[in-house]
Protein backbone atom coordinates (compact mmCIF):
# COMPACT_ATOMS: atom_id res chain seq x y z
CA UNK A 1 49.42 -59.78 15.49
CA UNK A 2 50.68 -61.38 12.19
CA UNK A 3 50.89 -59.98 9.29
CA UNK A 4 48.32 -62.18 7.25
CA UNK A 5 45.78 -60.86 10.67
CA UNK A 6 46.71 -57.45 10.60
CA UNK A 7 46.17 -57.89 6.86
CA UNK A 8 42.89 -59.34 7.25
CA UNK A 9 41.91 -56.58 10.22
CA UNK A 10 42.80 -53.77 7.66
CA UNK A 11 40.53 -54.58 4.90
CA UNK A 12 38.00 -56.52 6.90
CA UNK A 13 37.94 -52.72 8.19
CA UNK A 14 37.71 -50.92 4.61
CA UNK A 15 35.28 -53.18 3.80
CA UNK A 16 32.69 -51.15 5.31
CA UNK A 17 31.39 -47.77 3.64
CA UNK A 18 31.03 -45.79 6.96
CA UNK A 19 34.55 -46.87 8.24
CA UNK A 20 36.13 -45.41 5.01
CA UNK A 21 33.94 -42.91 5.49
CA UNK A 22 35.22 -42.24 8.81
CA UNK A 23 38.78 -42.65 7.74
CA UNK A 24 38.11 -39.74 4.71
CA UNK A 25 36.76 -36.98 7.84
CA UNK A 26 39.90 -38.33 9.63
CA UNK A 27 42.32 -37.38 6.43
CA UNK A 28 40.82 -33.78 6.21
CA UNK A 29 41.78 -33.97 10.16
CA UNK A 30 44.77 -33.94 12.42
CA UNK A 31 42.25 -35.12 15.06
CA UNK A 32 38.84 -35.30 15.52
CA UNK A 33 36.70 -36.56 19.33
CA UNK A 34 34.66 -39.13 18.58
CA UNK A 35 31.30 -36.48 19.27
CA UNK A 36 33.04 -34.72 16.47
CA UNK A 37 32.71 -37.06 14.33
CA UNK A 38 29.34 -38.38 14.63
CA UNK A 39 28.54 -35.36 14.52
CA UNK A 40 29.58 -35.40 10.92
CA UNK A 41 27.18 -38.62 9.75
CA UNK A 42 23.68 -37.99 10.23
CA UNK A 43 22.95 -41.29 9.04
CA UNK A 44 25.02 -42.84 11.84
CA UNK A 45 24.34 -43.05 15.31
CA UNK A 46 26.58 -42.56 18.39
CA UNK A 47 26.81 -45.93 19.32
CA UNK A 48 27.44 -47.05 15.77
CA UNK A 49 30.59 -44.15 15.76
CA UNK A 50 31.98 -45.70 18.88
CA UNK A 51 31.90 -49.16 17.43
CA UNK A 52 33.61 -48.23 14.04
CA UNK A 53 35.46 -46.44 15.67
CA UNK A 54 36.52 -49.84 17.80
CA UNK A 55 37.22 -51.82 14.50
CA UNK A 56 39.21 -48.97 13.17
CA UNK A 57 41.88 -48.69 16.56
CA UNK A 58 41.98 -52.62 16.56
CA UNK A 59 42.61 -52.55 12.72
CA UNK A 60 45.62 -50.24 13.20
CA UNK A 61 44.06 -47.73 11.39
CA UNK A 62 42.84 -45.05 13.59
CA UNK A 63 45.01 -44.19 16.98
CA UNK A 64 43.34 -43.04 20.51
CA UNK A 65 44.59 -40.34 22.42
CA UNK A 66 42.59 -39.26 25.64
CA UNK A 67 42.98 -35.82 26.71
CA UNK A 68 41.15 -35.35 29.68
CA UNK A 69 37.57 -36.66 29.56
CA UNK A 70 38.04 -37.00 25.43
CA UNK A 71 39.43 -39.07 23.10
CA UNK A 72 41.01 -37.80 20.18
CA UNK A 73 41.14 -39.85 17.07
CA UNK A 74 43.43 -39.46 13.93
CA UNK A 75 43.75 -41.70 10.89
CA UNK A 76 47.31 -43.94 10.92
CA UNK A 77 48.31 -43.86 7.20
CA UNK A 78 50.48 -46.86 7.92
CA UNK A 79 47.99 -50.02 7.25
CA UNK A 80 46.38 -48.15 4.32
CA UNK A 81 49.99 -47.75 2.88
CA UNK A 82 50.27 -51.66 3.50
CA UNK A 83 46.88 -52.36 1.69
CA UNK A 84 47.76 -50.15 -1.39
CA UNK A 85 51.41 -52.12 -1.17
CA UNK A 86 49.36 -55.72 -1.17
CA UNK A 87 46.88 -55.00 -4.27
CA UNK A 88 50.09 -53.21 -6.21
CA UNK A 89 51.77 -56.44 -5.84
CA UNK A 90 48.41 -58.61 -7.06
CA UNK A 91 48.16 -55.84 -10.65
CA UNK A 92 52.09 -56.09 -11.22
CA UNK A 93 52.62 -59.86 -10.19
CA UNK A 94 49.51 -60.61 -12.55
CA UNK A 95 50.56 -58.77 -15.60
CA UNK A 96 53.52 -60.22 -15.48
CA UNK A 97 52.03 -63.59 -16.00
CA UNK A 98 52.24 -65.68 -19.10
CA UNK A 99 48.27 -65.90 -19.28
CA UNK A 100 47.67 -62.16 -19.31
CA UNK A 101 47.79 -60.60 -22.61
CA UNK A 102 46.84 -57.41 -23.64
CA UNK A 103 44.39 -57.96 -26.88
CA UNK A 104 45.47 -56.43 -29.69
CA UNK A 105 43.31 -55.15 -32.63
CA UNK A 106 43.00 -57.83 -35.65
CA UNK A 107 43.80 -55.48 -39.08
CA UNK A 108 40.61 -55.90 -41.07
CA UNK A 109 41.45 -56.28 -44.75
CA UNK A 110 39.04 -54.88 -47.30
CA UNK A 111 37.63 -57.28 -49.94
């Protein structure tokens, strides 16, 4: 996959509340089975686990590991690191710029 993709998989994948939802359990988690964790989100079904789940692996973010008849999940800190790295660039390579100043307060004189 290339990076502008794998890019585009990562926060196409943050994008949606229950995934980062699913990513914070995973962070509070060395590993969780996927019953675990929609076990977690009331609000969620099953099905609806197993697909974020789905974007989340394909997105890098989350890794699979079956043991026996379950699959473990755990959060891959990797892409988020990446993410962070991209929008650090965007703040620093923008106030950097000729067009962004910081406003400073006009002294009022008295009359």
């Amino acid at each position: 996959m290339h990076e502008r993709d794998r890019e585009s998989a990562t926060f196409g994948a943050l994008a949606d509340p229950s995934r980062r939802a699913v990513l914070r359990l995973l962070s509070e988690h060395a590993e969780l089975t996927a019953s675990e964790i929609a076990a977690a989100f009331h609000h969620i079904g099953r099905t609806a686990v197993s697909t974020h789940l789905r974007i989340l692996r394909q997105a890098g973010l989350v890794q699979e590991r079956r043991q026996g008849r379950f699959r473990l999940y755990s959060l891959r800190t990797r892409p988020v690191e990446d993410a962070v790295d991209v929008l650090s660039r965007l703040v620093t390579t923008h106030s950097h710029q000729p067009h962004h100043r910081v406003e400073q307060a006009v002294p009022l004189t008295g009359g």
